[in-house]
N, C-alpha and C. Protein backbone atom coordinates (compact mmCIF):
# COMPACT_ATOMS: atom_id res chain seq x y z
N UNK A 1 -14.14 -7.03 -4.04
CA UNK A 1 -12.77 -7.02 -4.47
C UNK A 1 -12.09 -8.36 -4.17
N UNK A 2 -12.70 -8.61 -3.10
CA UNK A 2 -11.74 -9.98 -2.57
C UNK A 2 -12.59 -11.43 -3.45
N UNK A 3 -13.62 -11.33 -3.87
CA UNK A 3 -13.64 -12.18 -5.38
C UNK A 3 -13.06 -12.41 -6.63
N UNK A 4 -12.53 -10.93 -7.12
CA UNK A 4 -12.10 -10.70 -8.42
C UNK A 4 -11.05 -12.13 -9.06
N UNK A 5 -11.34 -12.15 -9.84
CA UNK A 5 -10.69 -13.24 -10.27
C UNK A 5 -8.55 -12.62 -10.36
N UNK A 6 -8.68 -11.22 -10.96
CA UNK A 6 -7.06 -11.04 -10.80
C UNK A 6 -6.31 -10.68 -9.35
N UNK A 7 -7.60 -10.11 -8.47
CA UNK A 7 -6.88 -9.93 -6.92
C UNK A 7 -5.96 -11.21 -6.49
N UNK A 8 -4.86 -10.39 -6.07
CA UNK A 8 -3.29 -11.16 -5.66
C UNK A 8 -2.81 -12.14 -6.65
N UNK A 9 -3.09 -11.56 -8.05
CA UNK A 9 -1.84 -12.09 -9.09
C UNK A 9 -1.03 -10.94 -8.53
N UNK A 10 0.07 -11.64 -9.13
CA UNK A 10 1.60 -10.86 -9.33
C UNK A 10 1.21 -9.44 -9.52
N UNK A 11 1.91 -8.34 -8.65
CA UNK A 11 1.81 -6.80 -9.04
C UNK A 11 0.43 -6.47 -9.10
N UNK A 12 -0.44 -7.35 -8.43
CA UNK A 12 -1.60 -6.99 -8.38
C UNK A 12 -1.88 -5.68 -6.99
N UNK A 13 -2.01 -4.65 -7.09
CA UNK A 13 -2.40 -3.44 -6.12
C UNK A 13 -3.28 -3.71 -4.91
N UNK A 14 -4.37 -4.93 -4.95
CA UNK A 14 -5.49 -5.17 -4.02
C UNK A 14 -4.73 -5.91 -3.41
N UNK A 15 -3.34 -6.57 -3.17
CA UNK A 15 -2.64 -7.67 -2.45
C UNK A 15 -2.59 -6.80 -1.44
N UNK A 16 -1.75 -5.82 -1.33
CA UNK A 16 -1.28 -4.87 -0.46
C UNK A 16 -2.42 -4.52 0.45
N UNK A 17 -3.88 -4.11 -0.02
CA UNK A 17 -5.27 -3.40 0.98
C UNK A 17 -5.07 -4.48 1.04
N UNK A 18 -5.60 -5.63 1.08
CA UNK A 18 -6.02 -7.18 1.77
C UNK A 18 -4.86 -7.14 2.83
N UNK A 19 -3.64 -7.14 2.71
CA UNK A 19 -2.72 -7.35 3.97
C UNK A 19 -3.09 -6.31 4.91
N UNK A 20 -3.08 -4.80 4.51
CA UNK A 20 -3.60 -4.30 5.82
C UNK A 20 -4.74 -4.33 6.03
N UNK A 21 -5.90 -4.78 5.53
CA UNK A 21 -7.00 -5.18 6.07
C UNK A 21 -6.70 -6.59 7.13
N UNK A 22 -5.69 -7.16 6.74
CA UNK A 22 -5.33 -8.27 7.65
C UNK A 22 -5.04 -7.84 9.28
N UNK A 23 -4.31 -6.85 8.54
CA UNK A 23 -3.13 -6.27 9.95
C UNK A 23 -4.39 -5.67 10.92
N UNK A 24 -5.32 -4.81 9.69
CA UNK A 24 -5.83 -4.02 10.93
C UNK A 24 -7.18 -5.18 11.78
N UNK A 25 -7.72 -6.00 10.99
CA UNK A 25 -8.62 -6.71 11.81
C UNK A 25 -7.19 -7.51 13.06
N UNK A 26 -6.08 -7.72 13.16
CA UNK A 26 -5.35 -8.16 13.91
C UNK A 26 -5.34 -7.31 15.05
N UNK A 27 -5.13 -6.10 14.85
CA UNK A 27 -4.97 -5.21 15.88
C UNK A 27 -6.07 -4.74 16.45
N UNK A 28 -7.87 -4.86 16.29
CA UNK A 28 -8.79 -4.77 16.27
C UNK A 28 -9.15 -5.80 17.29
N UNK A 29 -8.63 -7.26 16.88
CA UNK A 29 -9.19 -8.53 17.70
C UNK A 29 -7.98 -8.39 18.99
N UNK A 30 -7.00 -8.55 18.86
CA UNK A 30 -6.02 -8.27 19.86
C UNK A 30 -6.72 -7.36 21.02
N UNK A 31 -6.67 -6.14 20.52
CA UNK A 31 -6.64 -4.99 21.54
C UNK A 31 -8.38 -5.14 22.06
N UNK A 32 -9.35 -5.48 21.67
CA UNK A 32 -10.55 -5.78 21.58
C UNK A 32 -10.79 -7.06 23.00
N UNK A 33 -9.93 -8.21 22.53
CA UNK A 33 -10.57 -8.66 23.62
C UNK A 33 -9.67 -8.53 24.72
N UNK A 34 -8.74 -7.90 24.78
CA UNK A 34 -7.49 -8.35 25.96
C UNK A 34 -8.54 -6.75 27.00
N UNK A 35 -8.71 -5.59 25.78
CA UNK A 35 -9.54 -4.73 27.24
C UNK A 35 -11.03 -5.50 27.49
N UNK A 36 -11.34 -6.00 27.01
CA UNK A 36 -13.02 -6.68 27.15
C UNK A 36 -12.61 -7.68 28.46
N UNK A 37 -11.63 -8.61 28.28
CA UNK A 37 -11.17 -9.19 29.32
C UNK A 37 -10.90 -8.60 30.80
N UNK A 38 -10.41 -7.59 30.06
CA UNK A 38 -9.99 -6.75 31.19
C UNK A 38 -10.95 -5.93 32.36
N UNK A 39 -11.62 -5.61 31.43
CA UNK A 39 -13.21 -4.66 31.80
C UNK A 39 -14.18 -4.20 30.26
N UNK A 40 -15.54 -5.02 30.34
CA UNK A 40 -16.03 -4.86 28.98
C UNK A 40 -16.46 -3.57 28.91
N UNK A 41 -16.43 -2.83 30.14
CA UNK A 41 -17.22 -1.33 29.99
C UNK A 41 -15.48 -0.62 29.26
N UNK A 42 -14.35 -0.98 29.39
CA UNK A 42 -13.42 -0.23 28.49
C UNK A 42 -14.18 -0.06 27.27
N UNK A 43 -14.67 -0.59 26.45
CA UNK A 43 -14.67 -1.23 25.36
C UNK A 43 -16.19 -0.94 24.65
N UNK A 44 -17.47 -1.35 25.83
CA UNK A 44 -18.85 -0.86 25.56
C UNK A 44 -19.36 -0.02 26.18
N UNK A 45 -18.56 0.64 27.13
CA UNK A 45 -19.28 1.65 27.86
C UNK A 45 -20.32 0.78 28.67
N UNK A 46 -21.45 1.75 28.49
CA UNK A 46 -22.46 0.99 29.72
C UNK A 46 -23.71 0.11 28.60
N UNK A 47 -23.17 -0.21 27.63
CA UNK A 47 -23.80 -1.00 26.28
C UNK A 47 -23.73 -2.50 26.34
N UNK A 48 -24.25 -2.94 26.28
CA UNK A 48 -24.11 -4.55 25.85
C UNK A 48 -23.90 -5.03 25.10
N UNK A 49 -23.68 -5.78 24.31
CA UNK A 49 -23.57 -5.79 22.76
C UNK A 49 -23.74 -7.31 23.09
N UNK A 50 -24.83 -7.67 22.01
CA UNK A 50 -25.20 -9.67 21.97
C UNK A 50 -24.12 -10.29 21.45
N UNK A 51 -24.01 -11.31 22.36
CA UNK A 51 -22.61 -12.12 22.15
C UNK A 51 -22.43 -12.57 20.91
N UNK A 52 -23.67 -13.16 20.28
CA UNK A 52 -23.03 -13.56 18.84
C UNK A 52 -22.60 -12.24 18.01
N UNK A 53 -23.11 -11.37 18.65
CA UNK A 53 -22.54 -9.99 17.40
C UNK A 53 -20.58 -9.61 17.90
N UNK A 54 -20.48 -10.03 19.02
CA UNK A 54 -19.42 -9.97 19.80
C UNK A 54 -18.33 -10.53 19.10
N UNK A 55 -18.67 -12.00 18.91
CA UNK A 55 -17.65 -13.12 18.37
C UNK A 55 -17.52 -12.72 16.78
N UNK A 56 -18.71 -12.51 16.16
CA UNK A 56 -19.14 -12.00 14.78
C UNK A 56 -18.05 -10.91 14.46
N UNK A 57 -18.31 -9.83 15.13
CA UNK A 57 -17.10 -8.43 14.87
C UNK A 57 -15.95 -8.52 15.13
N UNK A 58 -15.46 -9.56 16.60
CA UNK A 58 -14.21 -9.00 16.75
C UNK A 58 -13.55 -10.70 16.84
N UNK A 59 -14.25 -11.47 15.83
CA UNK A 59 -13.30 -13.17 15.88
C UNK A 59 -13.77 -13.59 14.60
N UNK A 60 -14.79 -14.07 14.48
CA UNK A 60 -14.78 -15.06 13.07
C UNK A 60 -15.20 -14.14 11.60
N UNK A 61 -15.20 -12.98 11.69
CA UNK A 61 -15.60 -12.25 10.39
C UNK A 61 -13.96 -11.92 10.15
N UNK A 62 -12.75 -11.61 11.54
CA UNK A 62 -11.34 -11.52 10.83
C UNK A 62 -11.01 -12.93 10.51
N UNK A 63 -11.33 -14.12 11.40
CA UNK A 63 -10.42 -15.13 10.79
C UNK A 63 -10.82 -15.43 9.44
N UNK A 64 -11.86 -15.31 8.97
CA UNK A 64 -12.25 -15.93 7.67
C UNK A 64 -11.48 -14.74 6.84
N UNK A 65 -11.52 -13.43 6.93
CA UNK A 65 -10.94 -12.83 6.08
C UNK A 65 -8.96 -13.22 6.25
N UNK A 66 -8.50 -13.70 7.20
CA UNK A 66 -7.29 -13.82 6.95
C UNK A 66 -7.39 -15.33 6.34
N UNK A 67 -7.83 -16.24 6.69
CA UNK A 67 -8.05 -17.17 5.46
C UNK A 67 -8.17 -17.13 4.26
N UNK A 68 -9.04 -16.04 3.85
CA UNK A 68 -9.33 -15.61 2.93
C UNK A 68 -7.42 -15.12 2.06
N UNK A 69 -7.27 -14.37 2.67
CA UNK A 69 -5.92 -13.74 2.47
C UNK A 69 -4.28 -14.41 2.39
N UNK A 70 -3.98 -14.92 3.65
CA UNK A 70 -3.47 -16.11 3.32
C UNK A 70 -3.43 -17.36 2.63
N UNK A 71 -4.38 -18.01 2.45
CA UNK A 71 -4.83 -18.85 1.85
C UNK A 71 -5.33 -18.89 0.54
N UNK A 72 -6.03 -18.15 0.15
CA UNK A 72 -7.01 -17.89 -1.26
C UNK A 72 -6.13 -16.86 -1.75
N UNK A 73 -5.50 -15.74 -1.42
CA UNK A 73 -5.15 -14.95 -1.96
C UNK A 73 -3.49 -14.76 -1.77
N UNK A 74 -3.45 -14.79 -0.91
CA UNK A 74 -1.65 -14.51 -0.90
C UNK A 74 -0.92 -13.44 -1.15
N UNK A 75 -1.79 -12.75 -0.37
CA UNK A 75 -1.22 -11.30 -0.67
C UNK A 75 -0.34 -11.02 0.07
N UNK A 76 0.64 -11.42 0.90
CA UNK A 76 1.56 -10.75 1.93
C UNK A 76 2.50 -10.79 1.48
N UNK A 77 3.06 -10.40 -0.13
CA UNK A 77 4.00 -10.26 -0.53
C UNK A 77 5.01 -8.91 -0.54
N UNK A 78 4.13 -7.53 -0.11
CA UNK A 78 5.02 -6.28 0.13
C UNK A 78 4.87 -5.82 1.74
N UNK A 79 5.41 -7.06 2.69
CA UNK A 79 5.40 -5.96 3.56
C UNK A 79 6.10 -4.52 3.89
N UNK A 80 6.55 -3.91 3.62
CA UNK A 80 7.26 -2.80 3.72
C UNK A 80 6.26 -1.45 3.18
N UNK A 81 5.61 -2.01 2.01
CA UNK A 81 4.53 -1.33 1.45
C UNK A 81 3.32 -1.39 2.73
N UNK A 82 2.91 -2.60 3.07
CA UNK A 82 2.14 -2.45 3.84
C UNK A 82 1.97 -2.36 5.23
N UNK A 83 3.18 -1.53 6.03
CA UNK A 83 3.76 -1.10 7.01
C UNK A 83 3.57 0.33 7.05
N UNK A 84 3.74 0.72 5.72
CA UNK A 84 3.69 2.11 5.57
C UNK A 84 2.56 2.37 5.26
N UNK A 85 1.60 2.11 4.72
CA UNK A 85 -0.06 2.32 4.60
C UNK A 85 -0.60 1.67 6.14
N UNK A 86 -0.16 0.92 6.81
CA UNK A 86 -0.90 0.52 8.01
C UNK A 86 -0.33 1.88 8.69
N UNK A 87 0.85 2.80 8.75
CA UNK A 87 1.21 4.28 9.36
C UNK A 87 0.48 4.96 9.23
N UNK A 88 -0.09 4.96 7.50
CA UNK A 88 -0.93 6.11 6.75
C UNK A 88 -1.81 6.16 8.21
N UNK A 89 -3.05 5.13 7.86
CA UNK A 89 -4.45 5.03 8.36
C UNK A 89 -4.30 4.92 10.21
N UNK A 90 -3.30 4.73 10.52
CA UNK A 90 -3.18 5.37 12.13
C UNK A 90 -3.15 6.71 12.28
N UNK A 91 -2.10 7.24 11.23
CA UNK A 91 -2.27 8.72 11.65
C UNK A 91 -3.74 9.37 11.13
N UNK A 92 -4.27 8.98 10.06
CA UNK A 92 -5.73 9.24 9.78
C UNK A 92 -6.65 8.60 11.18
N UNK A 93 -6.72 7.38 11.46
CA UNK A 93 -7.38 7.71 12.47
C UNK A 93 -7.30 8.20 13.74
N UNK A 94 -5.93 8.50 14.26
CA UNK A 94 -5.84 9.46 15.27
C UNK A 94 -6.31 10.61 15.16
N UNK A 95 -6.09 11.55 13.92
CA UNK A 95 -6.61 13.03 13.28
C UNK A 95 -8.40 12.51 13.55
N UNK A 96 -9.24 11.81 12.90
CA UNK A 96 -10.39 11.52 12.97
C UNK A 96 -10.63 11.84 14.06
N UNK A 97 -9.82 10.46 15.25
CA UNK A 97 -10.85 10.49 16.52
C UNK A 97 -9.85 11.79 17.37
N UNK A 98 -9.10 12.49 17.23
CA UNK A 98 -8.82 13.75 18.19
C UNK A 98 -9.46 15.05 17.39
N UNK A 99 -9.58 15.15 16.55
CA UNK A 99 -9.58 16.32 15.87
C UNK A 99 -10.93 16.50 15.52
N UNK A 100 -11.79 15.76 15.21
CA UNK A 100 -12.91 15.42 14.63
C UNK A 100 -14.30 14.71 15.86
N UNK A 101 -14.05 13.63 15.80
CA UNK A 101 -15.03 12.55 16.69
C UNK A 101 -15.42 14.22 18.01
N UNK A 102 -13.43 13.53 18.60
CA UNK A 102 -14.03 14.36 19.99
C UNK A 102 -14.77 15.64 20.28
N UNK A 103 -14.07 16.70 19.28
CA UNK A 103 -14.80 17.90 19.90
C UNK A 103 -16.42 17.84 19.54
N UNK A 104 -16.48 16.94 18.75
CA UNK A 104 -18.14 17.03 18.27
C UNK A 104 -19.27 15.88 19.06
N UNK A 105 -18.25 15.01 20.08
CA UNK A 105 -19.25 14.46 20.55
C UNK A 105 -19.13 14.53 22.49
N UNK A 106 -20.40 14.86 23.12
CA UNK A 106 -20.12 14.85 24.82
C UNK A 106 -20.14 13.42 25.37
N UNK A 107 -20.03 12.42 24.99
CA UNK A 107 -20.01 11.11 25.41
C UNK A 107 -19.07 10.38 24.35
N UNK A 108 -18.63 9.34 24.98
CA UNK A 108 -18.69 8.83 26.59
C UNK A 108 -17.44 9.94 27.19
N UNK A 109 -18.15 10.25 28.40
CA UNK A 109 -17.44 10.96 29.13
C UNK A 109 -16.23 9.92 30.17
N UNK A 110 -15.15 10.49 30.27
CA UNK A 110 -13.80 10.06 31.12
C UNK A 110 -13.63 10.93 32.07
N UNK A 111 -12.33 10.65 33.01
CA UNK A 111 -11.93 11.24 33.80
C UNK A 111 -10.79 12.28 32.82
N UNK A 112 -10.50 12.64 32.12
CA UNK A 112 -9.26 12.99 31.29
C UNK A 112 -10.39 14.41 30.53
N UNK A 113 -11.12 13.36 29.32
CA UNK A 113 -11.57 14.03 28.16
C UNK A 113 -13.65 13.52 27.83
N UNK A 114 -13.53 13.70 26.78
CA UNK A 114 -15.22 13.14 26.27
C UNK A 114 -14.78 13.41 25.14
N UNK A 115 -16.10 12.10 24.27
CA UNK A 115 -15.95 12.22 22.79
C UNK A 115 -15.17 11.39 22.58
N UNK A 116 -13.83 10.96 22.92
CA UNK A 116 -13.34 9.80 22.18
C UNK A 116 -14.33 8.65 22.02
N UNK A 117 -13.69 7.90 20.45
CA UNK A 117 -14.84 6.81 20.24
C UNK A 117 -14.77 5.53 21.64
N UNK A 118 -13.54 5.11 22.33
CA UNK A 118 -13.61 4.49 23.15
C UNK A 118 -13.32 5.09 24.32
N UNK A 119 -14.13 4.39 25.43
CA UNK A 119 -14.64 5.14 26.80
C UNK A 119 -12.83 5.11 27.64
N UNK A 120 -12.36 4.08 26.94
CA UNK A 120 -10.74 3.85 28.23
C UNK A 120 -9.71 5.29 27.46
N UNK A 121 -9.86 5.47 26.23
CA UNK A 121 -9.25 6.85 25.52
C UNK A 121 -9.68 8.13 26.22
N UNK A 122 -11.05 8.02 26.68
CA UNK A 122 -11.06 9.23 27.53
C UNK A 122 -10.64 9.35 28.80
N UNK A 123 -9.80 8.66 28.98
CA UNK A 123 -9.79 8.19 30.89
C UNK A 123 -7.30 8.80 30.68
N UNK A 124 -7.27 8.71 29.66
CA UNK A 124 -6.03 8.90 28.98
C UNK A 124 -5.81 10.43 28.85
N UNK A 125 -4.51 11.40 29.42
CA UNK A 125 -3.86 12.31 28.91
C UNK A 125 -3.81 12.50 27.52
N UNK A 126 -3.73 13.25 26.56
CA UNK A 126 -3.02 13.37 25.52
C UNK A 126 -1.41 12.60 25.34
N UNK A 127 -0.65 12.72 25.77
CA UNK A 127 0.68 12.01 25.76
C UNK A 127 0.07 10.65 25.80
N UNK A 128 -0.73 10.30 26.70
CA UNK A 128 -0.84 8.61 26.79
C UNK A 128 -1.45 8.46 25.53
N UNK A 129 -2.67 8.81 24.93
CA UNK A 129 -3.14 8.26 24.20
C UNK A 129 -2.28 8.58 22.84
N UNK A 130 -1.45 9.39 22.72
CA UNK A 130 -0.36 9.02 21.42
C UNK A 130 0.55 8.14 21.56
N UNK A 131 1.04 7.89 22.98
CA UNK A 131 1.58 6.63 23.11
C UNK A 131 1.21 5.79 22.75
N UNK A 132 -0.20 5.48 23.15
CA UNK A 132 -0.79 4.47 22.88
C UNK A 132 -1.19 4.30 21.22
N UNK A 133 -1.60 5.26 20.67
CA UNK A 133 -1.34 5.17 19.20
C UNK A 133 -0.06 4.96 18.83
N UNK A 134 0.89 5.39 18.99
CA UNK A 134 2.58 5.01 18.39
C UNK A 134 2.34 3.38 19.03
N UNK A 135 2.16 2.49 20.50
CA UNK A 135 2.33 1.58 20.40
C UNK A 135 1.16 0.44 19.88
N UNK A 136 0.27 0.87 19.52
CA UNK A 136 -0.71 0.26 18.20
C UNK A 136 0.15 -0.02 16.97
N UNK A 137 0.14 1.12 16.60
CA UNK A 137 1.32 0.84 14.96
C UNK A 137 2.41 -0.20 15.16
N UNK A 138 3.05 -0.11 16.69
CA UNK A 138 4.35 -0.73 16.49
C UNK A 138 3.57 -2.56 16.71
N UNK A 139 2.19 -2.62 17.06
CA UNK A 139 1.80 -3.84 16.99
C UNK A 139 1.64 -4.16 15.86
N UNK A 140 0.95 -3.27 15.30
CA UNK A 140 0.85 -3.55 13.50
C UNK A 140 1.80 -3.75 12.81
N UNK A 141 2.99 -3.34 13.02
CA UNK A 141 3.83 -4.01 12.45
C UNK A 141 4.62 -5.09 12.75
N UNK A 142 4.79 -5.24 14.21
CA UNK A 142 4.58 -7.13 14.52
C UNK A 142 3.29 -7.77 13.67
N UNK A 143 2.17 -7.93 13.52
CA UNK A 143 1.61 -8.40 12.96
C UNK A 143 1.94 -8.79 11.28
N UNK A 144 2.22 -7.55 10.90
CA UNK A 144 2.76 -6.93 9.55
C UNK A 144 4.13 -8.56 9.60
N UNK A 145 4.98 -8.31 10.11
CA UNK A 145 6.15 -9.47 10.04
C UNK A 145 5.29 -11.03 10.46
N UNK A 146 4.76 -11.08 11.10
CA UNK A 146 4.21 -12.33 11.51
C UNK A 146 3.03 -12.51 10.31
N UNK A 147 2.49 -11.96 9.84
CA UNK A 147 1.10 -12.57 8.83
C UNK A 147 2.30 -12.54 7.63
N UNK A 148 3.85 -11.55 7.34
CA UNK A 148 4.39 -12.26 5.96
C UNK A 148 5.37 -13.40 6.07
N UNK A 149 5.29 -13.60 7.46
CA UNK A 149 5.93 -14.93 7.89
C UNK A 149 5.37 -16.45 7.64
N UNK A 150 4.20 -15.96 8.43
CA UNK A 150 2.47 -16.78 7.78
C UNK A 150 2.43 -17.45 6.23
N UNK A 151 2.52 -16.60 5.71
CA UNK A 151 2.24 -16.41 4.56
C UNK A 151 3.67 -17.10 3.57
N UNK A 152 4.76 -16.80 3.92
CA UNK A 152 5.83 -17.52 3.43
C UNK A 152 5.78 -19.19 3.52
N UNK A 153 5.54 -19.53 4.67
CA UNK A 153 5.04 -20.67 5.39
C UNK A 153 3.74 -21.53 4.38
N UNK A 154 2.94 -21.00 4.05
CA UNK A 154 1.64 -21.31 3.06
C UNK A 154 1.84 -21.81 2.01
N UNK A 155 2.85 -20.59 1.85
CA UNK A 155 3.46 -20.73 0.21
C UNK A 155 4.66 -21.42 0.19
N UNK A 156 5.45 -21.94 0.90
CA UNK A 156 6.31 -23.02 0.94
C UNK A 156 5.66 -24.30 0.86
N UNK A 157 4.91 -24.32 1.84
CA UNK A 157 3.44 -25.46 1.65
C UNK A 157 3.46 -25.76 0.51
N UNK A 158 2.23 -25.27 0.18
CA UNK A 158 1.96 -25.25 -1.53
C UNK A 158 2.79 -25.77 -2.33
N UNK A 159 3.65 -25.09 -2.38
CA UNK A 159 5.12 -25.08 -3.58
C UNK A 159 5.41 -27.25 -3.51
N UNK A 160 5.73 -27.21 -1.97
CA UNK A 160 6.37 -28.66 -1.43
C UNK A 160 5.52 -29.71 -2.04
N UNK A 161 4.08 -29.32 -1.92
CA UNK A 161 2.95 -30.32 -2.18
C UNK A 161 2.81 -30.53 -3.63
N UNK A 162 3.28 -29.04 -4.54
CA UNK A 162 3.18 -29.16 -6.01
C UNK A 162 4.31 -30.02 -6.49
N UNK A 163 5.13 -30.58 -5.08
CA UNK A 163 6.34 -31.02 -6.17
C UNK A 163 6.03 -32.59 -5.86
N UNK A 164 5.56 -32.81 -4.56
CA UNK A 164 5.23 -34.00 -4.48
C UNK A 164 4.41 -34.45 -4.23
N UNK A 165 3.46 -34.49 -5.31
CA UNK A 165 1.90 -34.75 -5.24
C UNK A 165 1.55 -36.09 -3.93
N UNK A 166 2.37 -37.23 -4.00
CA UNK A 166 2.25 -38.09 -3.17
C UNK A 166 2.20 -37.57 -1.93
N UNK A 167 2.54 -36.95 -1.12
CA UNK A 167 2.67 -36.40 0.24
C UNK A 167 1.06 -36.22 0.47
């Protein structure tokens, strides 16, 4: 999709998934390394994961796609639209991983629960971990304002440089 030659013309529909694909690899790399920092067993349990697959998943496969996005594509033209689809797919994946994941899986076990996909979610009350989902979203939508801030910024660029080729 992110080839197509009409993705992020004007009123183009794929602008909007590309921004929250933006948002969500943002909130992915954020929250990713600040608990890895913190303690990598939050994050891998008692797993290792090879460092280049490390940097690979949670750093240079998002920056190239927000390059991709900002830059090549320019899709951060509805945030408001894509505030409200980055809501959708939180509350879908909260339903997933409470409703679904957990009761069907006995690991990784917590002090709280088992079955959540991450080991620090099971160590969490119910109240905390919707907190903690309500304050995910409210990052996503800092992100959400900051990547169409980004993005205004690009495209001011652009615009400045089309007017004065000499620069």
């Amino acid at each position: 999709m992110m080839r197509t030659a009409r993705y992020g013309a004007l009123g183009d529909p794929g602008a909007v998934f590309g921004s929250v694909v933006a948002v969500l690899n943002a909130l992915v790399v954020a929250s990713y390394w600040r608990l890895y920092f913190t303690d990598p067993a939050l994050v891998n349990g008692d797993t290792q994961i090879a460092g280049y697959r490390e940097y690979y998943l949670h750093l240079a496969g998002p920056v190239l796609q927000w390059i991709d996005v900002l830059f090549l594509k320019r899709a951060f033209r509805f945030p408001l639209c894509t505030a409200v689809w980055l809501g959708a797919l939180v509350v879908i994946y909260v339903l997933w991983a409470e409703v679904l994941v957990a009761p069907l899986n006995l690991t990784p076990v917590g002090t709280v629960t088992s079955g959540l996909p991450y080991p620090f979610l099971n160590d969490m009350p119910l109240a905390a971990r919707l907190r903690f989902y309500g304050l995910t979203y409210a990052s996503g939508v800092v992100f959400v304002g900051l990547f169409w801030a980004a993005a205004r910024l690009v495209a001011c660029s652009s615009l400045s440089r089309d007017r004065n080729p000499e620069r």
